[in-house]
C-alpha atoms as a PDB file:
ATOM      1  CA  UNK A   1     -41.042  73.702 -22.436  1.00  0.00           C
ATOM      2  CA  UNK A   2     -41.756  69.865 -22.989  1.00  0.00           C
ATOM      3  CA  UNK A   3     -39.480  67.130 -22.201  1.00  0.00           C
ATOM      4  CA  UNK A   4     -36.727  66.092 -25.203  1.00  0.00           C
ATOM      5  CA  UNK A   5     -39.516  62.819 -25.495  1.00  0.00           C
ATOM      6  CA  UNK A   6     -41.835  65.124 -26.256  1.00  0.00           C
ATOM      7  CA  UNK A   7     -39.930  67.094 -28.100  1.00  0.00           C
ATOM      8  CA  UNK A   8     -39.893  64.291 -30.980  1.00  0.00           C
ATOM      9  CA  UNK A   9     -43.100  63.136 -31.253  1.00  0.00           C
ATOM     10  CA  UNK A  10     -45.389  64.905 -33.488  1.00  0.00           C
ATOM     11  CA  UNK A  11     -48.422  65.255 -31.273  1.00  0.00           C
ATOM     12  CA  UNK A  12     -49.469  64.712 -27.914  1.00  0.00           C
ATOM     13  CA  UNK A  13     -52.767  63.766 -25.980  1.00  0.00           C
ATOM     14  CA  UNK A  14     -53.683  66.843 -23.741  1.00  0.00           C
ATOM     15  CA  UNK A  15     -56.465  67.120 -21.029  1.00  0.00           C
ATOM     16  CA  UNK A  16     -57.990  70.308 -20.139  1.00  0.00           C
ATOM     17  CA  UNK A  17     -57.773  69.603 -16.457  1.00  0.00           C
ATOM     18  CA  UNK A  18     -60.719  72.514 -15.683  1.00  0.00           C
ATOM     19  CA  UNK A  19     -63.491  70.361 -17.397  1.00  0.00           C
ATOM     20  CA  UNK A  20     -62.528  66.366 -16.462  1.00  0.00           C
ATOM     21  CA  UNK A  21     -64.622  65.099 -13.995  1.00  0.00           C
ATOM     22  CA  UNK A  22     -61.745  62.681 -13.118  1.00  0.00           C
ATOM     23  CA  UNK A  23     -64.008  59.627 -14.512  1.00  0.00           C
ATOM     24  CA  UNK A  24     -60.920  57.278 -15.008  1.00  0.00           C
ATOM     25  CA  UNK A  25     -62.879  56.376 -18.418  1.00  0.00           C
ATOM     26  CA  UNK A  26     -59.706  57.461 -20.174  1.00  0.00           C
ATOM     27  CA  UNK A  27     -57.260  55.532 -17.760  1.00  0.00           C
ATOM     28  CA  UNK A  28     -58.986  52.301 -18.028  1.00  0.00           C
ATOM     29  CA  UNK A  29     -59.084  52.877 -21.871  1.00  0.00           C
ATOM     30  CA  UNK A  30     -55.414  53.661 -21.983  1.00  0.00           C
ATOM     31  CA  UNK A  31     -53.599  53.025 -19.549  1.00  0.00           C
ATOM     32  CA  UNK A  32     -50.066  53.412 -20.519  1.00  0.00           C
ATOM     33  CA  UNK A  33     -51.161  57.122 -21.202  1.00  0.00           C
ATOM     34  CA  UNK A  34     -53.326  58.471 -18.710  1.00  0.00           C
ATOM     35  CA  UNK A  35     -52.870  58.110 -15.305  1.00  0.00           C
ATOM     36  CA  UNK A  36     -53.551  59.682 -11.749  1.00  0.00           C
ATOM     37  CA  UNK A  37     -50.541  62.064 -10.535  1.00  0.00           C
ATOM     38  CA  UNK A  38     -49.286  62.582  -6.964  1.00  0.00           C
ATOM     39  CA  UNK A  39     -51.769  65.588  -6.941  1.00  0.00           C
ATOM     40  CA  UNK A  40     -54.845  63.558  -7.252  1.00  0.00           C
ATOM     41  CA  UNK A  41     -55.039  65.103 -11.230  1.00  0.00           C
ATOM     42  CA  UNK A  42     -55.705  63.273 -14.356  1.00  0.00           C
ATOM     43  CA  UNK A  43     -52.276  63.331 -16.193  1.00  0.00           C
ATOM     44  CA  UNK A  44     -50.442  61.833 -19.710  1.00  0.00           C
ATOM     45  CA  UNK A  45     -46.932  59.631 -19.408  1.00  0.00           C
ATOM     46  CA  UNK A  46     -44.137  60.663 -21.344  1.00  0.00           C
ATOM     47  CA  UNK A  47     -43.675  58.792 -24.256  1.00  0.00           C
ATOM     48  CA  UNK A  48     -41.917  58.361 -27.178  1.00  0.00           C
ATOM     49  CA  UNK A  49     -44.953  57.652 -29.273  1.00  0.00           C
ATOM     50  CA  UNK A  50     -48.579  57.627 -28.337  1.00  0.00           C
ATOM     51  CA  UNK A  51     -50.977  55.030 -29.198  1.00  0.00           C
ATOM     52  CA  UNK A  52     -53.567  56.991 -31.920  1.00  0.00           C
ATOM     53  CA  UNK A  53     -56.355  54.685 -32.090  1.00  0.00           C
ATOM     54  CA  UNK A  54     -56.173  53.745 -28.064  1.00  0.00           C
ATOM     55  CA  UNK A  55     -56.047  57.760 -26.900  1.00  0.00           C
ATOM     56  CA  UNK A  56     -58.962  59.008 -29.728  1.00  0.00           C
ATOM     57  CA  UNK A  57     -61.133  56.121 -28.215  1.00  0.00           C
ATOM     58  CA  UNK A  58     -60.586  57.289 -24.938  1.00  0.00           C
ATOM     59  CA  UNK A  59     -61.066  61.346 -26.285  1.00  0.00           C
ATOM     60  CA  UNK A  60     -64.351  59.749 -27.970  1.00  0.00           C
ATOM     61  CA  UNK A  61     -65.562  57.789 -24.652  1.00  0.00           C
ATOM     62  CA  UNK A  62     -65.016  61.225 -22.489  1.00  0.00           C
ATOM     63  CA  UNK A  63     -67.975  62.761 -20.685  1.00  0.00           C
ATOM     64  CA  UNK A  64     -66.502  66.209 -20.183  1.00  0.00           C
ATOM     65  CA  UNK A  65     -64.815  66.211 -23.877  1.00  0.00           C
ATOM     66  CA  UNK A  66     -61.366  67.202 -22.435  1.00  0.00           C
ATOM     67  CA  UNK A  67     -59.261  65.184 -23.868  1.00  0.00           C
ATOM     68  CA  UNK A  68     -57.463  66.528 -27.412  1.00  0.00           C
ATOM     69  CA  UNK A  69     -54.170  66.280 -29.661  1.00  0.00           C
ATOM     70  CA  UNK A  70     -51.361  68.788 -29.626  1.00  0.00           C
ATOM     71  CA  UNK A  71     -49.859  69.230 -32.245  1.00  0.00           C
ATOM     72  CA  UNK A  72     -45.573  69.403 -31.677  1.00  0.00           C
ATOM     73  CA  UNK A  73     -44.708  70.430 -35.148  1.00  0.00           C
END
């Protein structure tokens, strides 16, 4: 179960972790969002809202196409 952040937002980014190629495209598009985790994996922050047009540029911009919206609601 997602955090109570998550938990009010009505959709969140998602990457499918088995096809990124760990570009960084999507981190140095949106920062704030995507980021490296201890692990060395390709993760998404915790927010409270995510930016729309700043994560479907960086879902656009992807190589591997991994990067999509969940829907909360």
């Amino acid at each position: 179960m997602g955090s109570p952040s998550r938990a009010r937002v009505a959709r969140v980014p998602d990457i499918d972790l088995s096809r990124c190629s760990r570009c960084m495209g999507c981190e140095e598009l949106c920062p704030g969002v995507f980021h490296f985790n201890p692990a060395g994996y390709m993760d998404v922050a915790v927010l409270d809202e995510y930016p729309e047009e700043c994560v479907d540029e960086a879902a656009a911009k992807c190589p591997e196409d991994c990067i999509s919206w969940i829907d909360m609601g």
